[in-house]
C-alpha atoms as a PDB file:
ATOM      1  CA  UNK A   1      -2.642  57.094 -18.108  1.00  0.00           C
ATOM      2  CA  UNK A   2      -6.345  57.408 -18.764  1.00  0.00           C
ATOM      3  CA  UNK A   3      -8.553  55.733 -16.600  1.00  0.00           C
ATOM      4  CA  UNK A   4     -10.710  53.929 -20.087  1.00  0.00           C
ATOM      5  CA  UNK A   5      -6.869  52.879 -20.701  1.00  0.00           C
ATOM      6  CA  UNK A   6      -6.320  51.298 -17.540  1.00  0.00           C
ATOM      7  CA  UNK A   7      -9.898  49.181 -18.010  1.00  0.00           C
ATOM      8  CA  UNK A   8      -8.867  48.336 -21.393  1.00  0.00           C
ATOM      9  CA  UNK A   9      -5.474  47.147 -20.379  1.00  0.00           C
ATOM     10  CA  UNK A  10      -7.453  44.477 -17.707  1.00  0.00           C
ATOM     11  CA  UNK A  11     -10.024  43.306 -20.077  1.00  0.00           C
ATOM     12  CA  UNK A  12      -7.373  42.183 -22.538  1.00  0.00           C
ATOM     13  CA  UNK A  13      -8.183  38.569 -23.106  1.00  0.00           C
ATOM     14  CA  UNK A  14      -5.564  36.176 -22.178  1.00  0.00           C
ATOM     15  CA  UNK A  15      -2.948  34.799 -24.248  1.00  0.00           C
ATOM     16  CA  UNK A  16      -3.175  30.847 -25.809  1.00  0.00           C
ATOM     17  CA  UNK A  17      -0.453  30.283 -23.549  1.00  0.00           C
ATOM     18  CA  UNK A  18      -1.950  31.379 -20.633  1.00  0.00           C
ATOM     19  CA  UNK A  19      -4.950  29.610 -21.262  1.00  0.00           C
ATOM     20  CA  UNK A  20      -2.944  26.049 -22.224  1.00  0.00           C
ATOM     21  CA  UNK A  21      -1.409  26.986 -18.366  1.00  0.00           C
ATOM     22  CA  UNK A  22      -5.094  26.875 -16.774  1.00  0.00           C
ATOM     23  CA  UNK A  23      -6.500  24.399 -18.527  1.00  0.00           C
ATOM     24  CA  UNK A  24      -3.347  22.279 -17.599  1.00  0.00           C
ATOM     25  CA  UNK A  25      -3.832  23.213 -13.717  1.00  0.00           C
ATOM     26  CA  UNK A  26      -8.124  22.703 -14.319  1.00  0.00           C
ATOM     27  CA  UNK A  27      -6.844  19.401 -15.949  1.00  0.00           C
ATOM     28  CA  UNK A  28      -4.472  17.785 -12.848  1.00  0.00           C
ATOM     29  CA  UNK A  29      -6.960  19.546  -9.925  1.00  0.00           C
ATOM     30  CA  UNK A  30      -8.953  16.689  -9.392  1.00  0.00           C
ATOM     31  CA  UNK A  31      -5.528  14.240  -8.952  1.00  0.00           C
ATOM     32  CA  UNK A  32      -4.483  16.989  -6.751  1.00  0.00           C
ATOM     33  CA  UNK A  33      -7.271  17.256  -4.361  1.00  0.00           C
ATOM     34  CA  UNK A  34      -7.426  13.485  -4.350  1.00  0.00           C
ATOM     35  CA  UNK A  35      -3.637  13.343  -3.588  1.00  0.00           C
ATOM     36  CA  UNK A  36      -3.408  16.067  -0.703  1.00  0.00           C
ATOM     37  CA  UNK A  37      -7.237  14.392   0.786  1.00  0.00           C
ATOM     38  CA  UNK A  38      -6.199  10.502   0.518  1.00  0.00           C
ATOM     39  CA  UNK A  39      -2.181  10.561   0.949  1.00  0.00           C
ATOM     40  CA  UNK A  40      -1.289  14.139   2.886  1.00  0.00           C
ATOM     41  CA  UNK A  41      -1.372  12.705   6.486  1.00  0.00           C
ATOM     42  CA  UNK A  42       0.435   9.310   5.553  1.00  0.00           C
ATOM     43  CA  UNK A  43       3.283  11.820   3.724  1.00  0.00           C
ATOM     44  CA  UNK A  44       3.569  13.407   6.386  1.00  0.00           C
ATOM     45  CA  UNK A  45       3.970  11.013   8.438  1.00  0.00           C
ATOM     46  CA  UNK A  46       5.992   9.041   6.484  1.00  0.00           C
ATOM     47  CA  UNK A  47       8.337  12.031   7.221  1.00  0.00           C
ATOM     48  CA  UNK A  48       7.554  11.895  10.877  1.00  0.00           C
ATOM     49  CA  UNK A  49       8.994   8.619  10.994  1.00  0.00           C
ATOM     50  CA  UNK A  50      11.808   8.745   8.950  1.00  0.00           C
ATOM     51  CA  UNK A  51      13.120  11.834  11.329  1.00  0.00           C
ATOM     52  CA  UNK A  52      12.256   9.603  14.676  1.00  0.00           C
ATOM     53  CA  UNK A  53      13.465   6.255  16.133  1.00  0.00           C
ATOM     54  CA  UNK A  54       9.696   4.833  16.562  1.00  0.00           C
ATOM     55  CA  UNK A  55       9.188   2.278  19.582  1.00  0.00           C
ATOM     56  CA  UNK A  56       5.971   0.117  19.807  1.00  0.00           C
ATOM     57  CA  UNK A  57       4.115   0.011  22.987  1.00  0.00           C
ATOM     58  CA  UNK A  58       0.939  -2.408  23.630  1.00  0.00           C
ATOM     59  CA  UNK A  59      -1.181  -2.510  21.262  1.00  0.00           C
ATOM     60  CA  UNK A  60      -1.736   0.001  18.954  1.00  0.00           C
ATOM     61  CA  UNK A  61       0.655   2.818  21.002  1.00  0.00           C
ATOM     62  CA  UNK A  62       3.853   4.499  19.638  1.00  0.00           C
ATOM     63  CA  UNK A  63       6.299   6.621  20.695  1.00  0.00           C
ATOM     64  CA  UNK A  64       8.847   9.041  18.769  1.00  0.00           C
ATOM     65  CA  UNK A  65      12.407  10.081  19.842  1.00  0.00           C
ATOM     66  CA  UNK A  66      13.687  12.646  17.547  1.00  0.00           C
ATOM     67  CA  UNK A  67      16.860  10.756  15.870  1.00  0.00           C
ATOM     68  CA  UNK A  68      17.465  13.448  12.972  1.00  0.00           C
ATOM     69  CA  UNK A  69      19.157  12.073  10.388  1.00  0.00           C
ATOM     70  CA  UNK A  70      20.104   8.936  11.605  1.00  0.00           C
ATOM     71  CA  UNK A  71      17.917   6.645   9.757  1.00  0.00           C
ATOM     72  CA  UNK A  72      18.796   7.662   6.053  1.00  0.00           C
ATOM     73  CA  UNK A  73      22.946   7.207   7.654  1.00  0.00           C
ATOM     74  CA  UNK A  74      22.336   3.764   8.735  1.00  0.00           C
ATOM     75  CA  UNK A  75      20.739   2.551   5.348  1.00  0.00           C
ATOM     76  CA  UNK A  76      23.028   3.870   3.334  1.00  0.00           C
ATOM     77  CA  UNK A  77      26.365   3.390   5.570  1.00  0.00           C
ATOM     78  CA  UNK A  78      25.555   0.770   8.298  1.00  0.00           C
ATOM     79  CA  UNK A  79      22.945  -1.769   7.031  1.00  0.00           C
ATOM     80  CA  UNK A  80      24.428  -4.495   5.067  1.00  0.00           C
ATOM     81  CA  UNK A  81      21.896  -4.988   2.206  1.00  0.00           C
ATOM     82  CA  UNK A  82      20.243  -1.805   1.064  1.00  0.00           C
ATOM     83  CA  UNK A  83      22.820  -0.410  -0.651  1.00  0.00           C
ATOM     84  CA  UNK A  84      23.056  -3.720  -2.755  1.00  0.00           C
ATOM     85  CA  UNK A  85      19.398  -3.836  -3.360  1.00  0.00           C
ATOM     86  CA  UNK A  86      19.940   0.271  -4.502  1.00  0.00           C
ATOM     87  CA  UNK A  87      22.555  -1.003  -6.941  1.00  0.00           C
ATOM     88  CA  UNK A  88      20.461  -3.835  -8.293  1.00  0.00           C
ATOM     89  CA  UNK A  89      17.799  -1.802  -8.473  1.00  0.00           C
ATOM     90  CA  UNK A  90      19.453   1.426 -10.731  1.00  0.00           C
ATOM     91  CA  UNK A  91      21.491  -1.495 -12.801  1.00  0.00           C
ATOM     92  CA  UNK A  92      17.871  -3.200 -13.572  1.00  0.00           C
ATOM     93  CA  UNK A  93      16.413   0.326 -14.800  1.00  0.00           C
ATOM     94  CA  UNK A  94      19.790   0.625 -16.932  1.00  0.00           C
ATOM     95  CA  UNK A  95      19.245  -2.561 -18.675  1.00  0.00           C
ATOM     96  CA  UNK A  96      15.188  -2.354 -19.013  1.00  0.00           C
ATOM     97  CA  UNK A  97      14.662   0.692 -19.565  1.00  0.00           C
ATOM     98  CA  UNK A  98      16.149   1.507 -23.044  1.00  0.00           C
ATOM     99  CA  UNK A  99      15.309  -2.014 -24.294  1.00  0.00           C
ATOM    100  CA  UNK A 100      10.885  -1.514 -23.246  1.00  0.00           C
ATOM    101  CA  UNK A 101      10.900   1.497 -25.047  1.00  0.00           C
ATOM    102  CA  UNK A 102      13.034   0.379 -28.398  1.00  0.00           C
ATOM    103  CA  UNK A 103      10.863  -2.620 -28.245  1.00  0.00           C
ATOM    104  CA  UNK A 104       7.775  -0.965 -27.892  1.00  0.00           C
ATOM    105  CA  UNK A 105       7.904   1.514 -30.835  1.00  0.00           C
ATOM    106  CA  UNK A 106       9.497  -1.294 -32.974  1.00  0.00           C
ATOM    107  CA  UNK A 107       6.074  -2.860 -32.077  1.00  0.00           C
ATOM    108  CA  UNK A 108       3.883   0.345 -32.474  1.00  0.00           C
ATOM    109  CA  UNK A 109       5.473   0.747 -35.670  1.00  0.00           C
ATOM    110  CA  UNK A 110       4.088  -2.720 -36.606  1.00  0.00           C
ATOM    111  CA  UNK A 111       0.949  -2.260 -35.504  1.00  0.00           C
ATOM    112  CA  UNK A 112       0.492   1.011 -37.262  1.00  0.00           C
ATOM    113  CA  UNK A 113      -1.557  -0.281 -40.051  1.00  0.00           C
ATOM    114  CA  UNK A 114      -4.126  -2.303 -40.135  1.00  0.00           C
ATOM    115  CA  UNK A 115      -3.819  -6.384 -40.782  1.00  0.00           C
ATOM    116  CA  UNK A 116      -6.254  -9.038 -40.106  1.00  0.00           C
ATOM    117  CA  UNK A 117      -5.861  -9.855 -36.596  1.00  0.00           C
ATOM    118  CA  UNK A 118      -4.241  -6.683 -35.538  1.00  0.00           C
ATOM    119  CA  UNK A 119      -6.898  -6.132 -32.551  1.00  0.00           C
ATOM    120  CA  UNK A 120      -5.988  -9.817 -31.168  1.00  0.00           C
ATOM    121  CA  UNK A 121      -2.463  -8.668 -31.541  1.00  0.00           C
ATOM    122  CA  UNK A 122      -3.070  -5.616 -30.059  1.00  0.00           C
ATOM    123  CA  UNK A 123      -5.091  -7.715 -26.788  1.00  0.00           C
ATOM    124  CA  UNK A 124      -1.871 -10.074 -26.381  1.00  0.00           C
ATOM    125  CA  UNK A 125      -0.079  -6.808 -25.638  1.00  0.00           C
ATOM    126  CA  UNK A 126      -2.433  -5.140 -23.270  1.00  0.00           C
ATOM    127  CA  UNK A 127      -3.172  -8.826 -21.693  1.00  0.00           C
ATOM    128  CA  UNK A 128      -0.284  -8.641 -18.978  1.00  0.00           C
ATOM    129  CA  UNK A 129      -1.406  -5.411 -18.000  1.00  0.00           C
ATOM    130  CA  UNK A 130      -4.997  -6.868 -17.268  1.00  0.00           C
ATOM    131  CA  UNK A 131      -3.703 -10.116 -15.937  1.00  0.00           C
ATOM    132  CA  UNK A 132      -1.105  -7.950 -13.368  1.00  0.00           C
ATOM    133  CA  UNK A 133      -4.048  -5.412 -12.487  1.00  0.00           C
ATOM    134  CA  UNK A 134      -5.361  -5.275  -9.153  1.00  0.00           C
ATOM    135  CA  UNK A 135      -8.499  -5.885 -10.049  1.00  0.00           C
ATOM    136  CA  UNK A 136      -7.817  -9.189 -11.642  1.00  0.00           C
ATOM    137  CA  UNK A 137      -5.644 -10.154  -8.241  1.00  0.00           C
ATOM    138  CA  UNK A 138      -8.913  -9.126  -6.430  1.00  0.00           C
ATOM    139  CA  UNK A 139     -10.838 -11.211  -8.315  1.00  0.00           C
ATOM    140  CA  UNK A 140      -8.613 -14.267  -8.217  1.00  0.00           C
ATOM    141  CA  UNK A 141      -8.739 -14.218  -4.426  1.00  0.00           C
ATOM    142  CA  UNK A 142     -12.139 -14.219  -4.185  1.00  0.00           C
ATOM    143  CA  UNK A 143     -12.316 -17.020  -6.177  1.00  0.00           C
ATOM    144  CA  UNK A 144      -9.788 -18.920  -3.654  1.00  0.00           C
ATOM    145  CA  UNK A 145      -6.969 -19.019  -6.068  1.00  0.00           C
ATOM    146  CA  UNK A 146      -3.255 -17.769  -5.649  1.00  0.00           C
ATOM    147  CA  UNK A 147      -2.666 -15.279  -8.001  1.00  0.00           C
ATOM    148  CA  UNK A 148       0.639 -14.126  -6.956  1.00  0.00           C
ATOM    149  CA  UNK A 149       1.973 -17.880  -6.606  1.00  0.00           C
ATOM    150  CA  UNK A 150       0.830 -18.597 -10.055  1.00  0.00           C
ATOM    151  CA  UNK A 151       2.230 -15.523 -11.649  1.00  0.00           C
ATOM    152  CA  UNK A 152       5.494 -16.235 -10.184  1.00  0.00           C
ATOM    153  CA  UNK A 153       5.371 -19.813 -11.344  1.00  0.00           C
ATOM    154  CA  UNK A 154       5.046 -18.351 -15.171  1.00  0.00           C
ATOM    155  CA  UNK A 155       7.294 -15.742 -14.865  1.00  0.00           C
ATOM    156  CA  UNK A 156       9.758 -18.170 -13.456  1.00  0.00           C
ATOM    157  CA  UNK A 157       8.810 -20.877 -15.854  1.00  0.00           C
ATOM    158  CA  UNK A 158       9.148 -17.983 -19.132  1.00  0.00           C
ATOM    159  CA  UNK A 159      12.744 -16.701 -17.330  1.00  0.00           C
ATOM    160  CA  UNK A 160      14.076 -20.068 -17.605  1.00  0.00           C
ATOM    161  CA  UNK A 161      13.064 -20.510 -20.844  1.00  0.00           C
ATOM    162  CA  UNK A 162      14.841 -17.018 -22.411  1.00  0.00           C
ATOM    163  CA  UNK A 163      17.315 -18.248 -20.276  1.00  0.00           C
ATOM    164  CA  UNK A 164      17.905 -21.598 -21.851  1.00  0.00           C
ATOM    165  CA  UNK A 165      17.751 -19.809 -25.383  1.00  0.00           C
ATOM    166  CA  UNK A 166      20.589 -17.874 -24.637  1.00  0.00           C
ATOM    167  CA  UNK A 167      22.822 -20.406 -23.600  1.00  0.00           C
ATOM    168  CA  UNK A 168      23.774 -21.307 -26.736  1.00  0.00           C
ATOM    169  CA  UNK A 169      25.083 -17.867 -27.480  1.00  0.00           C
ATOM    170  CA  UNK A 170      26.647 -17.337 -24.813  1.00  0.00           C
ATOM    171  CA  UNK A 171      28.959 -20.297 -25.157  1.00  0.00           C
ATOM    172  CA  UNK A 172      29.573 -18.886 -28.966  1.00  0.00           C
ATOM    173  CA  UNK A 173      30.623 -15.330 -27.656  1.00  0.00           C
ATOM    174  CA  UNK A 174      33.405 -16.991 -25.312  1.00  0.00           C
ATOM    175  CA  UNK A 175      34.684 -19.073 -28.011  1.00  0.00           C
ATOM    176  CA  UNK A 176      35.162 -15.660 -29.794  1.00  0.00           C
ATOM    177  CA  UNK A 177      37.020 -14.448 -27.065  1.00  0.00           C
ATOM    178  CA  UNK A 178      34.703 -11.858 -25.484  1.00  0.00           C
ATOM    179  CA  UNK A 179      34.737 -11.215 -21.864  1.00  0.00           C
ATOM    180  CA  UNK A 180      31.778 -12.284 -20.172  1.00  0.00           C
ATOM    181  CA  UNK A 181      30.663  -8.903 -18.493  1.00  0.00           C
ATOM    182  CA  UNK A 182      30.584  -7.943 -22.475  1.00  0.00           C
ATOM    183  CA  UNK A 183      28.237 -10.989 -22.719  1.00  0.00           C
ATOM    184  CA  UNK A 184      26.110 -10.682 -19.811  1.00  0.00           C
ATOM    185  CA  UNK A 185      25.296  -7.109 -21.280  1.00  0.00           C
ATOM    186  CA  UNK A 186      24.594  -8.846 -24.457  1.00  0.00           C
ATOM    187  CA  UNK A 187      22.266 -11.014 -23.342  1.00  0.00           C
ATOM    188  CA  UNK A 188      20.648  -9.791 -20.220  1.00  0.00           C
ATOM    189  CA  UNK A 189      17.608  -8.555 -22.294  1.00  0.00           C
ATOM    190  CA  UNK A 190      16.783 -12.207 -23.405  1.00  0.00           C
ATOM    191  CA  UNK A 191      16.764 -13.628 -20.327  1.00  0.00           C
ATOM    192  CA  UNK A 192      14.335 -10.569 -19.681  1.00  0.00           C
ATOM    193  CA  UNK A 193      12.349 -11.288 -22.627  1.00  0.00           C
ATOM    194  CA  UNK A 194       9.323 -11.761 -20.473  1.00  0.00           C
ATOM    195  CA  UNK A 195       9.814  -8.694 -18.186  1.00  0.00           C
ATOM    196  CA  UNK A 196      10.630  -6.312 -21.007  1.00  0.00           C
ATOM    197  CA  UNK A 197       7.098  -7.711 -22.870  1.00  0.00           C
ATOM    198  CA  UNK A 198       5.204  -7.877 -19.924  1.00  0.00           C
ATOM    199  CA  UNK A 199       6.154  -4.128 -19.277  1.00  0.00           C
ATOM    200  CA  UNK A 200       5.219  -2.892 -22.629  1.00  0.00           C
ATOM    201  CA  UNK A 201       2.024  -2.594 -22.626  1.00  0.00           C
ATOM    202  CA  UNK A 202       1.351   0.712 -21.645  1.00  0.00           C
ATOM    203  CA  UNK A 203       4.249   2.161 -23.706  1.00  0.00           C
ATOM    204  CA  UNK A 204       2.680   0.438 -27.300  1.00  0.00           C
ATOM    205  CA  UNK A 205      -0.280   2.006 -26.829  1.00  0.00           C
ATOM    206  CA  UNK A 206       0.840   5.191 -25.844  1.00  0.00           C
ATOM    207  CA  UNK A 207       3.389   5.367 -29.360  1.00  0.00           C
ATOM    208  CA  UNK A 208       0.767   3.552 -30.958  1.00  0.00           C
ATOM    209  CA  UNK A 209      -1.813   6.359 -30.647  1.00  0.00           C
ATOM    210  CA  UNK A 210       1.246   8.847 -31.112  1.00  0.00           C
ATOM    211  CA  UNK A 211       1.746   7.151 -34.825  1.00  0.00           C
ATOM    212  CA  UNK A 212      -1.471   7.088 -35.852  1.00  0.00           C
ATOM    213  CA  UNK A 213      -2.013  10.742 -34.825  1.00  0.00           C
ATOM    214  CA  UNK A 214       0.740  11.836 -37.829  1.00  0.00           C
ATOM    215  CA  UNK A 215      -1.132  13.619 -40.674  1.00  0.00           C
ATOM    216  CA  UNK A 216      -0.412  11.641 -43.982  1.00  0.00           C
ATOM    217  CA  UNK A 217      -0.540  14.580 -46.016  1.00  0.00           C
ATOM    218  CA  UNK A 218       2.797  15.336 -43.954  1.00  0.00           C
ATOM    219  CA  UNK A 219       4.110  11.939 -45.784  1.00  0.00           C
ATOM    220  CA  UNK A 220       2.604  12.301 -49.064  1.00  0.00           C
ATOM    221  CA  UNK A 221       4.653  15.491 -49.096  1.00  0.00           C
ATOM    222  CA  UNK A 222       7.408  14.079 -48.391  1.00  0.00           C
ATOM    223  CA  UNK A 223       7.334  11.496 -51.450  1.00  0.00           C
ATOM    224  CA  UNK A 224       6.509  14.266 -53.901  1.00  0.00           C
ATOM    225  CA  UNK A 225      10.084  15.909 -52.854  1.00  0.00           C
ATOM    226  CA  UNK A 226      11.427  12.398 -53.323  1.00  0.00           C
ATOM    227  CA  UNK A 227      12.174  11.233 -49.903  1.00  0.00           C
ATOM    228  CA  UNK A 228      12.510   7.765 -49.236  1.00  0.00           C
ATOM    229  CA  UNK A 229      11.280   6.033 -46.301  1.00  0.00           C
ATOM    230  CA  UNK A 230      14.237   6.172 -44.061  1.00  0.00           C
ATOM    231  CA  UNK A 231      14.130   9.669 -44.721  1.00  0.00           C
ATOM    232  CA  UNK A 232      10.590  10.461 -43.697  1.00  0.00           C
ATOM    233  CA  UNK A 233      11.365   8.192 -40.346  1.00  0.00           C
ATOM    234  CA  UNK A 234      14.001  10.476 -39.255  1.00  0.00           C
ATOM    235  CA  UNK A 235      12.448  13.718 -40.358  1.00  0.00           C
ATOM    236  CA  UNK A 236       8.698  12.919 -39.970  1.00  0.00           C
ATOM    237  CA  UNK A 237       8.044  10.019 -37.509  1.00  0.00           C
ATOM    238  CA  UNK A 238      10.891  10.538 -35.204  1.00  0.00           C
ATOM    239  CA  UNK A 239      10.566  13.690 -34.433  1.00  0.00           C
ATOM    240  CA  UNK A 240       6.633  13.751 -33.903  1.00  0.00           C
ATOM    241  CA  UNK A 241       6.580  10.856 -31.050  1.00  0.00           C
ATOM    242  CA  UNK A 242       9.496  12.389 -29.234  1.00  0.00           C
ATOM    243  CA  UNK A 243       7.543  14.177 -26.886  1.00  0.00           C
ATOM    244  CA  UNK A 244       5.881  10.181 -26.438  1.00  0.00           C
ATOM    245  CA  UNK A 245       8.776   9.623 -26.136  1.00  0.00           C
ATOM    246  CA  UNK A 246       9.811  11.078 -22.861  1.00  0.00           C
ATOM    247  CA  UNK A 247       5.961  10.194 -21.638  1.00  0.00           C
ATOM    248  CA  UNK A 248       7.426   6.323 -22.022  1.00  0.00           C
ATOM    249  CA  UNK A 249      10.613   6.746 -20.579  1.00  0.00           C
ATOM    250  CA  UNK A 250       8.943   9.023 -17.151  1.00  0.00           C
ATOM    251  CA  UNK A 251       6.553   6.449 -17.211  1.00  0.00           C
ATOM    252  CA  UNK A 252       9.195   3.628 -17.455  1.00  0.00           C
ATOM    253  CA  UNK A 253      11.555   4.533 -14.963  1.00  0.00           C
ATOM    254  CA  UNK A 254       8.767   4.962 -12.645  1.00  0.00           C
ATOM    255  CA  UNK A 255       7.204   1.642 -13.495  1.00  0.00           C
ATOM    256  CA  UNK A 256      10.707  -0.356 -13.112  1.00  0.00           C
ATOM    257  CA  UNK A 257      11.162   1.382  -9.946  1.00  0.00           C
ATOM    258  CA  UNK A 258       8.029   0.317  -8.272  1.00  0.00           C
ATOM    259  CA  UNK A 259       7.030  -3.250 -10.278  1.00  0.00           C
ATOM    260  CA  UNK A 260       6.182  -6.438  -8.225  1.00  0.00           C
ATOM    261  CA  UNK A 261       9.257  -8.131  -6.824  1.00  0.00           C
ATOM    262  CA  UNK A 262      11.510  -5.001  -6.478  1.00  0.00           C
ATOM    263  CA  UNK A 263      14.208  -6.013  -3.675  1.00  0.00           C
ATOM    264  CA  UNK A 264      14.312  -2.336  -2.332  1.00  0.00           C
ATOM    265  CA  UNK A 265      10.620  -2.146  -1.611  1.00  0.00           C
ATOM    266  CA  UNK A 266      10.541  -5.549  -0.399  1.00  0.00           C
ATOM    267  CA  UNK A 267      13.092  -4.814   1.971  1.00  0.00           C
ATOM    268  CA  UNK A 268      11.482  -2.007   3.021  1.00  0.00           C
ATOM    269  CA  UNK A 269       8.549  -3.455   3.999  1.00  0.00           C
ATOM    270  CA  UNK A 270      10.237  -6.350   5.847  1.00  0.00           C
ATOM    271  CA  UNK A 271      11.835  -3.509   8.101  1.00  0.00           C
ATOM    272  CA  UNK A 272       8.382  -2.158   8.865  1.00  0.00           C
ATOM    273  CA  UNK A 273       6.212  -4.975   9.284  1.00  0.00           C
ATOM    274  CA  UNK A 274       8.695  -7.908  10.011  1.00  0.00           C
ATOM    275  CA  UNK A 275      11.613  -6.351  12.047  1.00  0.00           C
ATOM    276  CA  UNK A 276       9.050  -3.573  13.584  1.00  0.00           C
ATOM    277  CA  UNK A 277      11.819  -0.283  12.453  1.00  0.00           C
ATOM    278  CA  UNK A 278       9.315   1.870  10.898  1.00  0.00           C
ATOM    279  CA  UNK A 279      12.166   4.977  10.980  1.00  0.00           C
ATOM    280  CA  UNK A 280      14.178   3.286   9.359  1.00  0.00           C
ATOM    281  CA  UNK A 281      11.758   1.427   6.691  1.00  0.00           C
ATOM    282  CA  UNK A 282      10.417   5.124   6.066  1.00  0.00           C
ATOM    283  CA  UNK A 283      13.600   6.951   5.451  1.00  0.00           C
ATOM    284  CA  UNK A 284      14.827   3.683   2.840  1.00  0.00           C
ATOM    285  CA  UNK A 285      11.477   4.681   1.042  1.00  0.00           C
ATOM    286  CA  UNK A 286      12.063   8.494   0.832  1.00  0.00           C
ATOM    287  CA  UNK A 287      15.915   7.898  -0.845  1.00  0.00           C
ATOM    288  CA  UNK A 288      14.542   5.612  -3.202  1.00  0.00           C
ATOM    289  CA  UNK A 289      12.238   8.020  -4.011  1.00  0.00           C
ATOM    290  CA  UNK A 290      14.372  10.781  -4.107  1.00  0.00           C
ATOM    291  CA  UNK A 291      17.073   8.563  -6.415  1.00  0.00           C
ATOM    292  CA  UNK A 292      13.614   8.089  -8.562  1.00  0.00           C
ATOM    293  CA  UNK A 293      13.380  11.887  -8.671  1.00  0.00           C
ATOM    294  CA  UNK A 294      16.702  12.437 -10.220  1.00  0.00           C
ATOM    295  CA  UNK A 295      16.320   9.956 -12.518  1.00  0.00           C
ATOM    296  CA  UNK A 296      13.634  11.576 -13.834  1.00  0.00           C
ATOM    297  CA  UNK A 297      14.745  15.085 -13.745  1.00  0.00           C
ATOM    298  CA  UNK A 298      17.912  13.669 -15.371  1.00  0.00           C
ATOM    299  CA  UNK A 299      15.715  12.656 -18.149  1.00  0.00           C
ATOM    300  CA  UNK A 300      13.285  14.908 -18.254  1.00  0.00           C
ATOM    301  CA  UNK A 301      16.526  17.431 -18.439  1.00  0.00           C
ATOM    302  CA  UNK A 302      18.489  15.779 -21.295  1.00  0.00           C
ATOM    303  CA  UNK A 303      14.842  15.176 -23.471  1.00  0.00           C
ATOM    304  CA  UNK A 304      13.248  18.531 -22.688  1.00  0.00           C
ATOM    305  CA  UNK A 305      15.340  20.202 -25.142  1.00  0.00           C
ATOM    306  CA  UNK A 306      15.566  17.629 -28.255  1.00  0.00           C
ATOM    307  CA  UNK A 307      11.503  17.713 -27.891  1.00  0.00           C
ATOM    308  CA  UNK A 308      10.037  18.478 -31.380  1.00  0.00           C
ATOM    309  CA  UNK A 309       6.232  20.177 -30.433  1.00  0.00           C
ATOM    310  CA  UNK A 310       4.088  20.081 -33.731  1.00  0.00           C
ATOM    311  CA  UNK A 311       1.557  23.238 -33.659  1.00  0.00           C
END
């Protein structure tokens, strides 16, 4: 091979996928750098710890005695509560989950168009997110209020309310004869009414701006071949916000995982900072987040190849 062949092979520009690639990695470097700078020696640690039986001494001092594998045996075999609080917590994603994201695109889908009042609509929505921000729990304290007692006064306050609305069916559906693991199911997600619109913020916005991104030409084709509106949802909409779609549900899982009041983390950190067993409070953390990690490779898995990618 000529040597003007060889230079002509290396100057060949690269191809749009290649380029998508680097602009991707350009686009997450700065989360990157901050991750491996602000969180790499805690990580690692984290690990450390999880591996060691840690033992306090004075004030300040620690020593590590390599225990192996020990910690992640005892929370899953020999400690009494975090394999219930690992149920609870995989049973809550089950039921909140799929209910957040049908509720938020039923409400993105409302919200499409414009209405008068859809921007104080569209602030009731995005108001939990502000009012559970820490920022706003910042500012609260500041101010010399309780923030956290409050907000678990109105969550409390709104779950007995859903709850009280659902007693009425519930007494209807054993008169019918159902079973009442069949009705629990049934009615779990209205006693959750305020956690499942609480947690929807994020995930209206993000189908919201998915829906409004849809060419209308693709629609007013549509209606000159005669389609009909159920039509064009399942051939048009649908298919344009799944890759939204699996954005909502990554983001979902990760956000029921982690949201205030989870019994896992809480137990985790009463290990740590209560019954002084860092080892073992570190290695509960890194199964949860490796039961997180399958769920969302499970996911990811199953959605990656019903994606529809316009272009």
């Amino acid at each position: 091979m000529s040597k003007a062949a060889v230079l002509g092979r290396r100057k060949r520009p690269l191809s749009l996928r290649a380029r998508e690639e680097l602009n991707g990695y350009a686009f997450i470097l700065p989360w990157l750098i901050g991750l491996i700078a602000l969180f790499g020696v805690p990580l690692i640690m984290s690990v450390v710890f999880a591996l060691n039986e840690v033992k306090i001494i004075g004030t300040g001092g620690y020593t590590l005695e390599f225990a192996g594998i020990e910690n992640f045996v005892h929370a899953l075999t020999k400690d009494a509560y975090y394999p219930k609080y690992l149920a609870e917590s995989l049973l809550n994603l089950l039921y909140n989950v799929p209910v957040i994201i049908v509720f938020s695109f039923f409400v993105a889908m409302l919200l499409k168009n414009k209405f008068r009042g859809s921007a104080a609509v569209n602030a009731i929505f995005f108001l939990p997110i502000i009012l559970s921000s820490g920022l706003f729990l910042q500012m609260q304290t500041n101010f010399g209020q309780d923030t956290t007692t409050t907000l678990d006064a109105a969550m409390s306050s709104a779950a007995n309310l859903s709850a009280l609305k659902s007693v009425n069916m519930e007494k209807y559906l054993l008169e019918m004869g159902l079973s009442e693991d069949f009705i629990s199911i049934i009615t779990g997600p209205i006693d959750r009414i305020y956690t499942v619109i609480s947690s929807s913020g994020v995930q209206i916005f993000i189908f919201l701006a998915g829906l409004k991104s849809i060419s209308p030409s693709l629609y007013e084709a549509a209606r000159v071949e005669g389609g009909n509106g159920w039509e064009m949802f399942w051939k048009i909409t649908f298919p344009m916000v799944t890759p939204l779609l699996l954005v909502n549900l990554v983001y979902s899982i990760v956000d029921t995982f982690t949201s205030v009041g989870n019994s896992v983390m809480d137990y985790a950190y009463k290990q740590a900072f209560t019954e002084m067993n860092f080892g073992l409070s570190n290695a509960m953390c890194w199964i949860y987040l490796a039961i997180l990690g399958v769920c969302i490779a499970v996911v990811a898995g199953i959605m990656s190849k019903r994606i529809f990618y316009y272009t």
